[in-house]
Protein backbone atom coordinates (compact mmCIF):
# COMPACT_ATOMS: atom_id res chain seq x y z
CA UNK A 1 105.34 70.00 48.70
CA UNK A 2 107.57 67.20 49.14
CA UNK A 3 106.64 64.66 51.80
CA UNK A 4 107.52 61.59 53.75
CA UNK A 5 104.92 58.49 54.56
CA UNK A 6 105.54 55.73 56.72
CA UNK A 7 103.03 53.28 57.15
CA UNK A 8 104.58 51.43 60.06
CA UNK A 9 103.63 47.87 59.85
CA UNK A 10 104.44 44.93 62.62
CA UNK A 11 106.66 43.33 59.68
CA UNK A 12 107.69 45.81 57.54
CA UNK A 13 107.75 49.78 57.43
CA UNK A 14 107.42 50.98 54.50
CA UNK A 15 108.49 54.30 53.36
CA UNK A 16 107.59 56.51 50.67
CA UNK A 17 108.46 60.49 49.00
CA UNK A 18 105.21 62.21 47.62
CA UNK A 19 103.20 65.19 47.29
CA UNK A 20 100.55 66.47 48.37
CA UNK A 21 98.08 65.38 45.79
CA UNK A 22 99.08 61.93 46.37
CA UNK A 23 101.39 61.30 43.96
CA UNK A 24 104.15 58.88 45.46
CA UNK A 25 107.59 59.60 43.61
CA UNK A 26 109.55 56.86 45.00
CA UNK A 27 109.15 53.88 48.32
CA UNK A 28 111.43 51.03 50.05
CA UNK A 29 110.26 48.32 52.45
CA UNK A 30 112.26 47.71 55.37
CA UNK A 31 111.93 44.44 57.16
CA UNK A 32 110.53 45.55 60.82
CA UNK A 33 112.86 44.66 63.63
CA UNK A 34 113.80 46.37 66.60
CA UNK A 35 113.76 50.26 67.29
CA UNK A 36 117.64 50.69 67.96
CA UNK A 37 117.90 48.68 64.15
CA UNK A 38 114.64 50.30 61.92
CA UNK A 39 114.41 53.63 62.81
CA UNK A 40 117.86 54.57 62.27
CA UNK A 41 117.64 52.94 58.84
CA UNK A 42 114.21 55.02 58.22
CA UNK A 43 115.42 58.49 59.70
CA UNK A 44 118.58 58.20 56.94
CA UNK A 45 116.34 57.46 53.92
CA UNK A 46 113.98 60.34 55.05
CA UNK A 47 116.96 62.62 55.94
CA UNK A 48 118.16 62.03 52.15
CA UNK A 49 114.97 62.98 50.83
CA UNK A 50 114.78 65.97 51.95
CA UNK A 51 111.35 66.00 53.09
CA UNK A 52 108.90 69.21 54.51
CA UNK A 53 107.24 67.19 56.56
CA UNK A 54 106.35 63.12 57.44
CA UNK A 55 103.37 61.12 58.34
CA UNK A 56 103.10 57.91 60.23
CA UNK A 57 100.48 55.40 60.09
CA UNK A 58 101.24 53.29 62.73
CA UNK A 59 100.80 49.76 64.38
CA UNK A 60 99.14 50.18 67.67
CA UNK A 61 98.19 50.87 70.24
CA UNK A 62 99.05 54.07 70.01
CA UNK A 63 98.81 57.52 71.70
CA UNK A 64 97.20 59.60 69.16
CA UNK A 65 96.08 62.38 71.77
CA UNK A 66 98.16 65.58 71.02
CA UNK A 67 97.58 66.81 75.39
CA UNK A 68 98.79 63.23 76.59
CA UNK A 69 102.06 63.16 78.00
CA UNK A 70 102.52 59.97 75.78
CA UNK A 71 101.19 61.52 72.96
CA UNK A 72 103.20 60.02 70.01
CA UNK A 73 104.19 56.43 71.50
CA UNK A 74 103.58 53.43 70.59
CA UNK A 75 102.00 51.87 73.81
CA UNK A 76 100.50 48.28 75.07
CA UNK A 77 102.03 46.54 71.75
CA UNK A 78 101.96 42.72 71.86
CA UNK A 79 105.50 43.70 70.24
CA UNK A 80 107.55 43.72 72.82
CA UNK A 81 110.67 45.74 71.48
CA UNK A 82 108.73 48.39 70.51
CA UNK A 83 106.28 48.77 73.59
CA UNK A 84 106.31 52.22 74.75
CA UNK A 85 108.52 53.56 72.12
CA UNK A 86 108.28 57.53 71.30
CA UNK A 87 108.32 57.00 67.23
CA UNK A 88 106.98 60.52 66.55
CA UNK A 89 109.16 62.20 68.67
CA UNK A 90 112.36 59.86 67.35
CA UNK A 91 111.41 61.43 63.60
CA UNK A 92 111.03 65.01 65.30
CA UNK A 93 114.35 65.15 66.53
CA UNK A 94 115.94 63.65 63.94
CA UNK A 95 113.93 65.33 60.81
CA UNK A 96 113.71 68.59 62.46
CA UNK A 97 110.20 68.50 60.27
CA UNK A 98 106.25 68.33 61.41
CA UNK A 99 105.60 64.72 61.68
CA UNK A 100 101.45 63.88 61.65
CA UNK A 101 100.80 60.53 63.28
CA UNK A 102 97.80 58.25 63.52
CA UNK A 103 96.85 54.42 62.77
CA UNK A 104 97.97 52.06 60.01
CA UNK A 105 93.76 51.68 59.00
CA UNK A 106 92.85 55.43 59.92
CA UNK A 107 95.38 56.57 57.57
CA UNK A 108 93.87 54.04 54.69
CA UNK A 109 90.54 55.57 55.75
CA UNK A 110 92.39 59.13 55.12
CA UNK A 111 93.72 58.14 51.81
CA UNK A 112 90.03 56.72 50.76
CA UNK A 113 88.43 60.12 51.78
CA UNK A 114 91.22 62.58 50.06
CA UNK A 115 91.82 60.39 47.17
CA UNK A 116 90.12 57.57 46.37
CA UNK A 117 86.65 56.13 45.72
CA UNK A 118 85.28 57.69 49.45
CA UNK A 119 85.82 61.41 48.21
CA UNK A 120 83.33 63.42 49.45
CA UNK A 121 81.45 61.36 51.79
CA UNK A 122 81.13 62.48 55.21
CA UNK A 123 81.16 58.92 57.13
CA UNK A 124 83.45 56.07 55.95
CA UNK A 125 84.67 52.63 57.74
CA UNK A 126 88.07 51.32 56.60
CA UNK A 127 88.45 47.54 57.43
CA UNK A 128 91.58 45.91 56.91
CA UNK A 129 91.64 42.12 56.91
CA UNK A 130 94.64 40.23 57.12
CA UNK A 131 97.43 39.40 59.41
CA UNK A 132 95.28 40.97 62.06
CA UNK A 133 91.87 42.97 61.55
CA UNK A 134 91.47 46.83 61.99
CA UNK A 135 88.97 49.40 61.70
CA UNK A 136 90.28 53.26 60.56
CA UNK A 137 86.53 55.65 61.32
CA UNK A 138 86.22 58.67 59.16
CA UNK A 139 82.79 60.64 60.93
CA UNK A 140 81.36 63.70 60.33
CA UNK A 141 84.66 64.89 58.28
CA UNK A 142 86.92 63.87 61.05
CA UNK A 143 89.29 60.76 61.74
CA UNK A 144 88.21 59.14 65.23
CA UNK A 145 89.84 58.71 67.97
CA UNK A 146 88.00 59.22 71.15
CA UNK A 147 89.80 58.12 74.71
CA UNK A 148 92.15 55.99 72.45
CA UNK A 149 91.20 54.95 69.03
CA UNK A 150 88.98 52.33 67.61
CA UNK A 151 89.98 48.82 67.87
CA UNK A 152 87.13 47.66 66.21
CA UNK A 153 88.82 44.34 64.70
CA UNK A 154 87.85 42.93 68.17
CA UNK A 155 84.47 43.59 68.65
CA UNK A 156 82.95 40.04 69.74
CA UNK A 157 81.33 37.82 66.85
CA UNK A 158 78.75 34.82 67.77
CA UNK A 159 80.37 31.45 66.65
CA UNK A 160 78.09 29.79 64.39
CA UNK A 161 77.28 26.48 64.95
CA UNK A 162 78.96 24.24 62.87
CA UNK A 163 82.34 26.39 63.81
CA UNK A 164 84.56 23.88 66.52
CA UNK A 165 87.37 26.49 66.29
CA UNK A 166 88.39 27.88 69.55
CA UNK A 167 89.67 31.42 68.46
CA UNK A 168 93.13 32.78 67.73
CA UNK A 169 92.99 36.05 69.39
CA UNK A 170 94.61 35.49 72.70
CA UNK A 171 92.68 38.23 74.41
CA UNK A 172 88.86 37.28 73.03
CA UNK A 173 89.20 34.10 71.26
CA UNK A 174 85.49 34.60 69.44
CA UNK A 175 86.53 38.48 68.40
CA UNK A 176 86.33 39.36 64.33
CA UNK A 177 89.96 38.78 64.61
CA UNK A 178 89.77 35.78 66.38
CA UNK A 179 87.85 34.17 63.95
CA UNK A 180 88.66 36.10 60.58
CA UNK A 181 91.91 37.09 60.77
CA UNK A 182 94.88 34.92 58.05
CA UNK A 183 96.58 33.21 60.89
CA UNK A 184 93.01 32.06 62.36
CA UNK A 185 91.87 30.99 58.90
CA UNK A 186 95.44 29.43 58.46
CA UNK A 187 94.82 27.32 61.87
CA UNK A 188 91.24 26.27 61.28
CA UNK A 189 91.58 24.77 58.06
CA UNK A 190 95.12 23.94 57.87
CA UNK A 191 96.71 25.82 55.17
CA UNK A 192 97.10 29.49 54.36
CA UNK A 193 94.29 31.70 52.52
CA UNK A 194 95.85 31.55 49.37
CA UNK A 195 95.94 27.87 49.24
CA UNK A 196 91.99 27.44 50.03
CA UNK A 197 91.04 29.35 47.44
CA UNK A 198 88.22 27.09 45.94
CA UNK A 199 86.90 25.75 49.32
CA UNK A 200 83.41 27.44 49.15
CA UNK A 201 83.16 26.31 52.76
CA UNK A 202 86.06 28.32 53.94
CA UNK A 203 84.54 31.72 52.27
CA UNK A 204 81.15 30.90 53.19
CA UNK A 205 82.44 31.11 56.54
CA UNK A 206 84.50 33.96 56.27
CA UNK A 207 81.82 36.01 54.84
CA UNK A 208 79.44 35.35 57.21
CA UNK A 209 82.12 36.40 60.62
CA UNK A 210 82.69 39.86 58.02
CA UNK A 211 78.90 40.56 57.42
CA UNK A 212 78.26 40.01 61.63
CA UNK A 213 80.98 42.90 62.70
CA UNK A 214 79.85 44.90 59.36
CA UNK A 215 76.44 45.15 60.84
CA UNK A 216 77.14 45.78 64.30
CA UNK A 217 79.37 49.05 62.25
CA UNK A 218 75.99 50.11 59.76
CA UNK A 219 74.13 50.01 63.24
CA UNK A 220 76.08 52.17 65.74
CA UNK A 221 78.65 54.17 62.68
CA UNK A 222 76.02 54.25 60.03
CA UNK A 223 78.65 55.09 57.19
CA UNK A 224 78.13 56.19 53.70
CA UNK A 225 80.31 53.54 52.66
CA UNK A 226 82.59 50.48 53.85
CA UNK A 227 85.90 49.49 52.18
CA UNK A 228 87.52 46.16 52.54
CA UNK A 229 91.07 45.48 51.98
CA UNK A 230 93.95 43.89 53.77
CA UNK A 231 95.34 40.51 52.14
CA UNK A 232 92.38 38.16 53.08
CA UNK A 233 90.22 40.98 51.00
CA UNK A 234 92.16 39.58 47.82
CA UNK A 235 89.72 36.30 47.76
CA UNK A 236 87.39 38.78 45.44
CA UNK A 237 84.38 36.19 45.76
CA UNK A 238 84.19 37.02 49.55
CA UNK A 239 82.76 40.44 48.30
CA UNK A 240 79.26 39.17 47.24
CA UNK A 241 79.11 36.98 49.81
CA UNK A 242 79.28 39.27 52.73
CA UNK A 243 76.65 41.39 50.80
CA UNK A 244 74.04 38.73 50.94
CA UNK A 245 75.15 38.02 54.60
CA UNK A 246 74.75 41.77 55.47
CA UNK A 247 71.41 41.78 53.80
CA UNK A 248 70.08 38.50 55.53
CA UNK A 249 71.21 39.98 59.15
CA UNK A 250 69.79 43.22 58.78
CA UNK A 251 67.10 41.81 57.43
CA UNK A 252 65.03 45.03 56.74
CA UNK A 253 65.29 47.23 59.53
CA UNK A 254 67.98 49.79 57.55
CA UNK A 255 66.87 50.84 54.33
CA UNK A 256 68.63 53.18 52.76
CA UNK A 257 69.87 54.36 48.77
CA UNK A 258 73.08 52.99 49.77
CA UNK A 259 71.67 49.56 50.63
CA UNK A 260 69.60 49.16 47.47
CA UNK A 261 72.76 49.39 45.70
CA UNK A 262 74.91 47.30 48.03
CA UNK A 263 77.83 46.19 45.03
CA UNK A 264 78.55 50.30 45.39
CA UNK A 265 78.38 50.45 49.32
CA UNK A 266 80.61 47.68 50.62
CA UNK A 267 83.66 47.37 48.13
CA UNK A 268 87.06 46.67 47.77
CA UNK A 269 89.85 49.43 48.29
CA UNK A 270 90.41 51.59 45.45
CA UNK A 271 94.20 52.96 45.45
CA UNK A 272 96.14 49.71 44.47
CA UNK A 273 97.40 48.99 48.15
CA UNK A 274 98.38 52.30 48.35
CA UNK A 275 95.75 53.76 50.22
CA UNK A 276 98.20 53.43 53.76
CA UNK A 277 101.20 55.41 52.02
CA UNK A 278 98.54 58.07 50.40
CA UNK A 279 96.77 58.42 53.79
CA UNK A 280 100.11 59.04 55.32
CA UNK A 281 101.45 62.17 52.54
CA UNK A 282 98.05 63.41 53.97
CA UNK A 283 98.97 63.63 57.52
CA UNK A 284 102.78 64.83 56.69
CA UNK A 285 100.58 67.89 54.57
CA UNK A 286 98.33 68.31 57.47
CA UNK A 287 100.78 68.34 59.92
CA UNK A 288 102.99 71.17 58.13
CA UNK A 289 99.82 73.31 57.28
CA UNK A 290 99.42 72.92 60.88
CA UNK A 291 102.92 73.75 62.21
């Protein structure tokens, strides 16, 4: 098979050619603007490819429910330009090809489960950490969705106490976002991520926001596993400390094989950054076995 992914990001799209065992042959990155100026750009470099089918991994919200009239848009995006835009059915027309269409994070939970280090498990949380903070749910086999899809990168976090920051998120202030997301790390301490690198306090910190919404996810999701990755996830010594955090705030009550051996349960993403495009060649093969 030969088949388009587009992880559709809120500053770049990027677009790849693969197959259907995840091999990506070729991808460009094109800067996201508006719809009348990226998706003509996109539809051409698919249209040369010659492609069977596409998947999108999109920014949301989006309409993910195949019997909604709206099924296919992005809808209540903080980006303005591209607030009730019909992206699947802009590739439909112009492709002529099955387009499958989900999340930006459940597509890097797809890409775990079909071809990375989450093979074979049955219940999987993908967390991505970084600009913003999102949550792709693989259950029971299945991607979720439910009467929308999860948004679990704003499920409320208790401030601890020797936190005076207010909150970025301009919806919840004190959601994992809020608190743990680049920009709000950027505007507590005063300089980006990258350059606070050996400030123990800022990780400490960090960790301990992660390990609160991590629990809240072992205790209603129960997953088999939990993969970190977006760019915050690149601070590596976050890892451990989120494990002894997770530990401490459980303290107990879940004890399970996976638990025990907690360095093989919540761990870093496995597919080199790719896991987006790779969950995306998934869709694009689902959607054509499906056509």
């Amino acid at each position: 098979m030969r088949l388009g992914a587009l992880e559709a990001g809120g500053t770049k799209m990027v677009c790849a050619v693969g197959d259907e065992t995840g091999k990506i042959f070729e991808q460009i990155s094109i800067p996201t603007r508006t719809p009348e100026e990226t998706v003509p750009e996109m539809i051409a470099y698919f249209k040369k490819a010659e492609i069977e089918a596409l998947g999108i991994g999109c920014f949301g919200p989006i309409d993910p429910d195949k019997s909604s009239a709206t099924y296919g848009y992005i809808t209540s995006t903080p980006k303005l330009a591209w607030r009730n835009y019909n992206i699947v059915g802009a590739f439909e027309k112009a492709l002529g090809c099955p387009v499958g269409f989900d999340t930006d994070v459940n597509g890097s939970a797809l890409g775990e489960v079909t071809f990375g280090q989450a093979k074979g498990k049955k219940s999987v949380i993908y967390i991505t950490i970084g600009t913003g903070v999102g949550a792709g749910i693989f259950a029971e086999g299945n991607l979720i969705h439910g009467m929308l899809h999860p948004e679990a990168g704003h499920v409320l976090i208790q401030k601890r106490a020797d936190d005076a920051y207010e909150g970025k998120c301009p919806y919840h202030k004190t959601c994992l976002e809020g608190l743990a997301a680049g920009p709000a790390i950027e505007e507590r301490w005063g300089k980006k991520a990258i350059e606070l690198k050996d400030r123990e306090e800022v990780w400490d910190l960090e960790a301990y926001y992660i390990a609160q919404a991590l629990v809240g996810y072992i205790l209603t999701v129960s997953p088999e596993m939990i993969i970190l990755g977006g760019g915050v996830m690149h601070q590596e010594q976050l890892f451990p400390k989120i494990r002894s955090y997770v530990k401490e705030l459980l303290n107990g009550y879940i004890q399970t094989e996976e638990l025990a051996h907690i360095e093989s349960y919540i761990v870093p993403a496995s597919l080199q950054d790719n896991q987006g495009i790779m969950g995306c060649l998934e869709l694009g093969r689902r959607a054509l076995k499906n056509n």
